[in-house]
N, C-alpha and C. Protein backbone atom coordinates (compact mmCIF):
# COMPACT_ATOMS: atom_id res chain seq x y z
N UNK A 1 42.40 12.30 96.70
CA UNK A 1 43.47 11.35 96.50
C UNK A 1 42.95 9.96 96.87
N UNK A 2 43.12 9.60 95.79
CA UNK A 2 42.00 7.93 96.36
C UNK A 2 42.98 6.77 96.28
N UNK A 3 44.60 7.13 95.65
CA UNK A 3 45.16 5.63 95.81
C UNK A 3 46.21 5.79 97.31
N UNK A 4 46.81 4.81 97.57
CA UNK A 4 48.03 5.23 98.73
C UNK A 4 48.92 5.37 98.19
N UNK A 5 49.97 6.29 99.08
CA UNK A 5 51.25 6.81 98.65
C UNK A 5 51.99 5.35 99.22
N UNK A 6 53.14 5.37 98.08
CA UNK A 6 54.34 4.22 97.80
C UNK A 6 55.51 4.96 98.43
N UNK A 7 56.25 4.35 99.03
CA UNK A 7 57.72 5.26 99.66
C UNK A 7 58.65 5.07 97.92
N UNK A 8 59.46 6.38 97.33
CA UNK A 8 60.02 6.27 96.94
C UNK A 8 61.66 5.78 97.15
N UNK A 9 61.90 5.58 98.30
CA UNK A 9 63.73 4.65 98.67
C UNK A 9 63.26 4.17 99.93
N UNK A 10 63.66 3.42 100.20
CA UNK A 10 64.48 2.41 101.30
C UNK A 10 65.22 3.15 102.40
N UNK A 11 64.16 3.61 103.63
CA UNK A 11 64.50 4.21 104.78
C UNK A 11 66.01 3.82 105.25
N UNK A 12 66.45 2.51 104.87
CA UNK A 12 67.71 2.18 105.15
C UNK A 12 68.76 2.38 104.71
N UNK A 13 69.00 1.97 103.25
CA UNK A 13 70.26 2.07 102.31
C UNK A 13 69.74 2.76 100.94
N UNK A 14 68.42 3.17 100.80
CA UNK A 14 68.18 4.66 100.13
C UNK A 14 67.57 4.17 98.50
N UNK A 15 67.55 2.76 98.02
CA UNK A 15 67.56 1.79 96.80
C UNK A 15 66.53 2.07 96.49
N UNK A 16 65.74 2.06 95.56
CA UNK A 16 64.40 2.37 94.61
C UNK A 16 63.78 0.61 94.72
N UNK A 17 64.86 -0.19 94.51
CA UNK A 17 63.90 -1.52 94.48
C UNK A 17 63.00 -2.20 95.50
N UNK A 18 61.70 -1.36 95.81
CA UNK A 18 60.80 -1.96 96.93
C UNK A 18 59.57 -2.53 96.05
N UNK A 19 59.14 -3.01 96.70
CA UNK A 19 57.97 -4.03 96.65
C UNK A 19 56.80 -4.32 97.72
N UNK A 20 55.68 -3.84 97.47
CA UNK A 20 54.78 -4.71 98.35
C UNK A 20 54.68 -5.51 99.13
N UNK A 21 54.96 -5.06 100.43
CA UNK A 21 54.83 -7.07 101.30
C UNK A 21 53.59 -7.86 101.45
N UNK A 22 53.84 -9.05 101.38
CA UNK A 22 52.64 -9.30 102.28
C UNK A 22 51.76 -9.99 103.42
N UNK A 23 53.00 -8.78 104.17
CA UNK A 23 52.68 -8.34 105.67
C UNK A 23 51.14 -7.55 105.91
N UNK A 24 50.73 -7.15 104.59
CA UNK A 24 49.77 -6.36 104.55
C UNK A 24 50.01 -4.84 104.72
N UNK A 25 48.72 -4.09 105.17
CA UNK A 25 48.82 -2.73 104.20
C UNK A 25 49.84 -2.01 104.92
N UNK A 26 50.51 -0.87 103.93
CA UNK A 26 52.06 -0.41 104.44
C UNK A 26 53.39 -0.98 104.55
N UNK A 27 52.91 -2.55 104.86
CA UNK A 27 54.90 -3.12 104.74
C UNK A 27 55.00 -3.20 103.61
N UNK A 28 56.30 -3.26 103.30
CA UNK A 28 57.42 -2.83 102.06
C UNK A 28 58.55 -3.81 102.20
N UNK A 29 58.65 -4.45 101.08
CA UNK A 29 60.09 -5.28 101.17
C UNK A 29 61.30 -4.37 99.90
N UNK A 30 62.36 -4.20 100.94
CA UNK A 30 63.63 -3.74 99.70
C UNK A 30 64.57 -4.73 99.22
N UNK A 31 64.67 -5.14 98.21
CA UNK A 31 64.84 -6.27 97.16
C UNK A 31 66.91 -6.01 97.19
N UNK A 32 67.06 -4.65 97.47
CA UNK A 32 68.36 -4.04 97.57
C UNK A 32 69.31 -4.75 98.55
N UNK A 33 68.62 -4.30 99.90
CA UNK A 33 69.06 -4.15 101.25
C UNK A 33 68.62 -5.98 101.93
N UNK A 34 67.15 -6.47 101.23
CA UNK A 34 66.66 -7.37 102.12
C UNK A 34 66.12 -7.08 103.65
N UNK A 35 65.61 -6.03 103.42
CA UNK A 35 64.62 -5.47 104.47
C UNK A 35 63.21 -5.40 104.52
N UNK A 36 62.85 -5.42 105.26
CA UNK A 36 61.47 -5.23 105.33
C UNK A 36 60.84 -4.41 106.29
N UNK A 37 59.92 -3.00 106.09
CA UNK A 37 59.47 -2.01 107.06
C UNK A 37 58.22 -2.15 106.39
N UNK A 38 57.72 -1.48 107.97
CA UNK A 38 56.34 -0.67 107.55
C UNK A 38 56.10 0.85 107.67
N UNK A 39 55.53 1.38 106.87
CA UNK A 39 54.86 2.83 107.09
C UNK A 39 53.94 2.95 107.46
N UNK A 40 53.61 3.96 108.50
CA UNK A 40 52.36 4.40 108.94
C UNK A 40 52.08 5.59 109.46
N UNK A 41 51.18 6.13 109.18
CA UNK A 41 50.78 7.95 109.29
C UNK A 41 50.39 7.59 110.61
N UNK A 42 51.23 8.55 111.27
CA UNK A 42 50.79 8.94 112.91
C UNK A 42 49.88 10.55 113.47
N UNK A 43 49.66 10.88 112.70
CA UNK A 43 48.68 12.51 112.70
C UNK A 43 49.79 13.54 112.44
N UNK A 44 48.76 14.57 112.48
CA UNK A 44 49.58 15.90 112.60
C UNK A 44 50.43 16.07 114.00
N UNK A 45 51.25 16.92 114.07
CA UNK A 45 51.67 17.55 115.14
C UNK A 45 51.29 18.49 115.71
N UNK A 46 51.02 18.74 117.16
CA UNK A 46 50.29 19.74 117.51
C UNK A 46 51.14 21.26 117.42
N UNK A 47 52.38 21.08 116.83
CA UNK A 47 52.69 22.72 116.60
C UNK A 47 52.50 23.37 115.47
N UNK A 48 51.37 22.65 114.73
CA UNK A 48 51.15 23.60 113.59
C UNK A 48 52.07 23.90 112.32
N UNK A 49 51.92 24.33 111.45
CA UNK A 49 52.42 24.78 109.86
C UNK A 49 53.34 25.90 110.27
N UNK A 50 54.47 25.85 109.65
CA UNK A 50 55.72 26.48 110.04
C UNK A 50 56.20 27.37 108.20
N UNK A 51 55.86 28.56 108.74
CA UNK A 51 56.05 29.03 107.18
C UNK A 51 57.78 29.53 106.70
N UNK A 52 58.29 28.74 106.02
CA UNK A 52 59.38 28.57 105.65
C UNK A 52 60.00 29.92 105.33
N UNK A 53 58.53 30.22 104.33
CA UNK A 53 59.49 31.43 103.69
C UNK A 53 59.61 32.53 104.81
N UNK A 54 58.90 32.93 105.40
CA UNK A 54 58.82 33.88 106.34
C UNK A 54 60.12 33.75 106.97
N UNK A 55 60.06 32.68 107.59
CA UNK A 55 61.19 31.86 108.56
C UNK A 55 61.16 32.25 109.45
N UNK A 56 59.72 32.66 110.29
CA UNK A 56 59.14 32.19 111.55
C UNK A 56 58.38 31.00 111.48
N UNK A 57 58.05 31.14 112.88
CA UNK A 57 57.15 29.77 113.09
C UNK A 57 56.19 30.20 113.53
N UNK A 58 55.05 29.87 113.98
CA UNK A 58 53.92 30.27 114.90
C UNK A 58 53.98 29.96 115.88
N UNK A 59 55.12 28.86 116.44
CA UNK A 59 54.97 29.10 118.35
C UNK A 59 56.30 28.92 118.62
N UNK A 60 56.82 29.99 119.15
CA UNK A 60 58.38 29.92 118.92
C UNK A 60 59.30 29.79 120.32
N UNK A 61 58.24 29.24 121.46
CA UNK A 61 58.43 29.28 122.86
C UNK A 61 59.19 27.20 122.72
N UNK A 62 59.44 27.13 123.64
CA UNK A 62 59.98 25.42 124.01
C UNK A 62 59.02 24.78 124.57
N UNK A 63 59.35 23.35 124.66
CA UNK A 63 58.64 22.40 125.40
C UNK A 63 58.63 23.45 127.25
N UNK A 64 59.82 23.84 127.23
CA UNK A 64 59.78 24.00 129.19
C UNK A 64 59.44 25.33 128.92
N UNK A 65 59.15 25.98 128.28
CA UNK A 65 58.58 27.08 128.43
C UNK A 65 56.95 27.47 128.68
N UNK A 66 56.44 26.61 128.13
CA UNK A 66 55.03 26.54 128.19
C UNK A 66 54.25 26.23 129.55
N UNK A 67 53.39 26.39 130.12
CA UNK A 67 52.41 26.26 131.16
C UNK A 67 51.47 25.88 131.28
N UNK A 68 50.45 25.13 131.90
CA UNK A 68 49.43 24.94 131.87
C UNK A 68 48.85 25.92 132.76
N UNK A 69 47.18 25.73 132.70
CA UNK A 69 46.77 26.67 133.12
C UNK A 69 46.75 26.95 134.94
N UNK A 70 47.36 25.56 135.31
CA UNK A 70 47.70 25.82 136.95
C UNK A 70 48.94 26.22 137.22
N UNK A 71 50.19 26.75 135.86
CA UNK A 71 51.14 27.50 135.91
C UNK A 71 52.61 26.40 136.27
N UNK A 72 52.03 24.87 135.96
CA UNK A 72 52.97 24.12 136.40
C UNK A 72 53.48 23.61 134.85
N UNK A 73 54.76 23.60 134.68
CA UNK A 73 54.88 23.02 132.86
C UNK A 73 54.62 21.77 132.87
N UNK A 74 54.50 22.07 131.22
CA UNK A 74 53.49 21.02 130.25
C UNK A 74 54.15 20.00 130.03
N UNK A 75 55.82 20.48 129.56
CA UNK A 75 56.50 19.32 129.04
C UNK A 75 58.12 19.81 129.45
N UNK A 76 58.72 18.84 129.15
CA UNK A 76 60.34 18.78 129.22
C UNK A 76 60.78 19.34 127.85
N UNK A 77 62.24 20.01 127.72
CA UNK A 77 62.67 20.16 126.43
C UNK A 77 63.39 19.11 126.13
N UNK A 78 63.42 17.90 127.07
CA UNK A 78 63.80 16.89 126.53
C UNK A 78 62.71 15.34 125.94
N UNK A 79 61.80 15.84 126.46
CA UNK A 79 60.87 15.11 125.65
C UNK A 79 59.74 15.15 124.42
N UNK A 80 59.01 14.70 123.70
CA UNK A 80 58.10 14.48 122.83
C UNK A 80 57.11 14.15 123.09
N UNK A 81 55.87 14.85 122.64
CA UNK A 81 55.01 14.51 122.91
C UNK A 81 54.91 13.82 121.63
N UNK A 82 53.75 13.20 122.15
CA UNK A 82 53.01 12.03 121.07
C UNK A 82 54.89 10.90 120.73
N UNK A 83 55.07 10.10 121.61
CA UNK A 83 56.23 9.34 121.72
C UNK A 83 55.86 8.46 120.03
N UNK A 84 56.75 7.89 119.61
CA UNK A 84 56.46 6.80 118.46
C UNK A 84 56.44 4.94 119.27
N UNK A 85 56.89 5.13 120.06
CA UNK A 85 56.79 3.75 120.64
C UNK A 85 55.66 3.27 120.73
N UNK A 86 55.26 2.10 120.91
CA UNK A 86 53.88 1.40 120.73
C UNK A 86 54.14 0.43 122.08
């Protein structure tokens, strides 16, 4: 895949009319709404491919369920790892 993916609507009010900003690579202006965002790929997630059809998952334990290996937990079920804030 050698070109970049274009958002098809307007994260906001959902409009097809976006445009290129130039904010540079990823911002988007919506011509609709009068907005302007950016997109950006943040990685995978570390829980892995979740097979629909099956309709299991491969790790089907919680954030507070899990342990590290000194038996103290890893995470809260109220938090996220990998936060989006910058």
């Amino acid at each position: 895949m050698s070109e970049r993916a274009a958002p098809f609507h307007c994260p906001y009010c959902g409009d097809e009319d976006l445009w290129p900003s130039e904010e540079g690579h990823g911002a988007w202006e919506c011509a609709a709404c009068n907005r302007a965002f950016r997109l950006k790929f943040l990685g995978l997630l570390s829980r892995g491919f979740e097979n629909r059809e099956s309709g299991g998952a491969q790790d089907t334990g919680t954030a507070a369920d899990r342990t590290d290996d000194d038996g103290t937990a890893s995470g809260s079920a109220n938090t996220r790892e990998g936060s989006l804030s910058s």
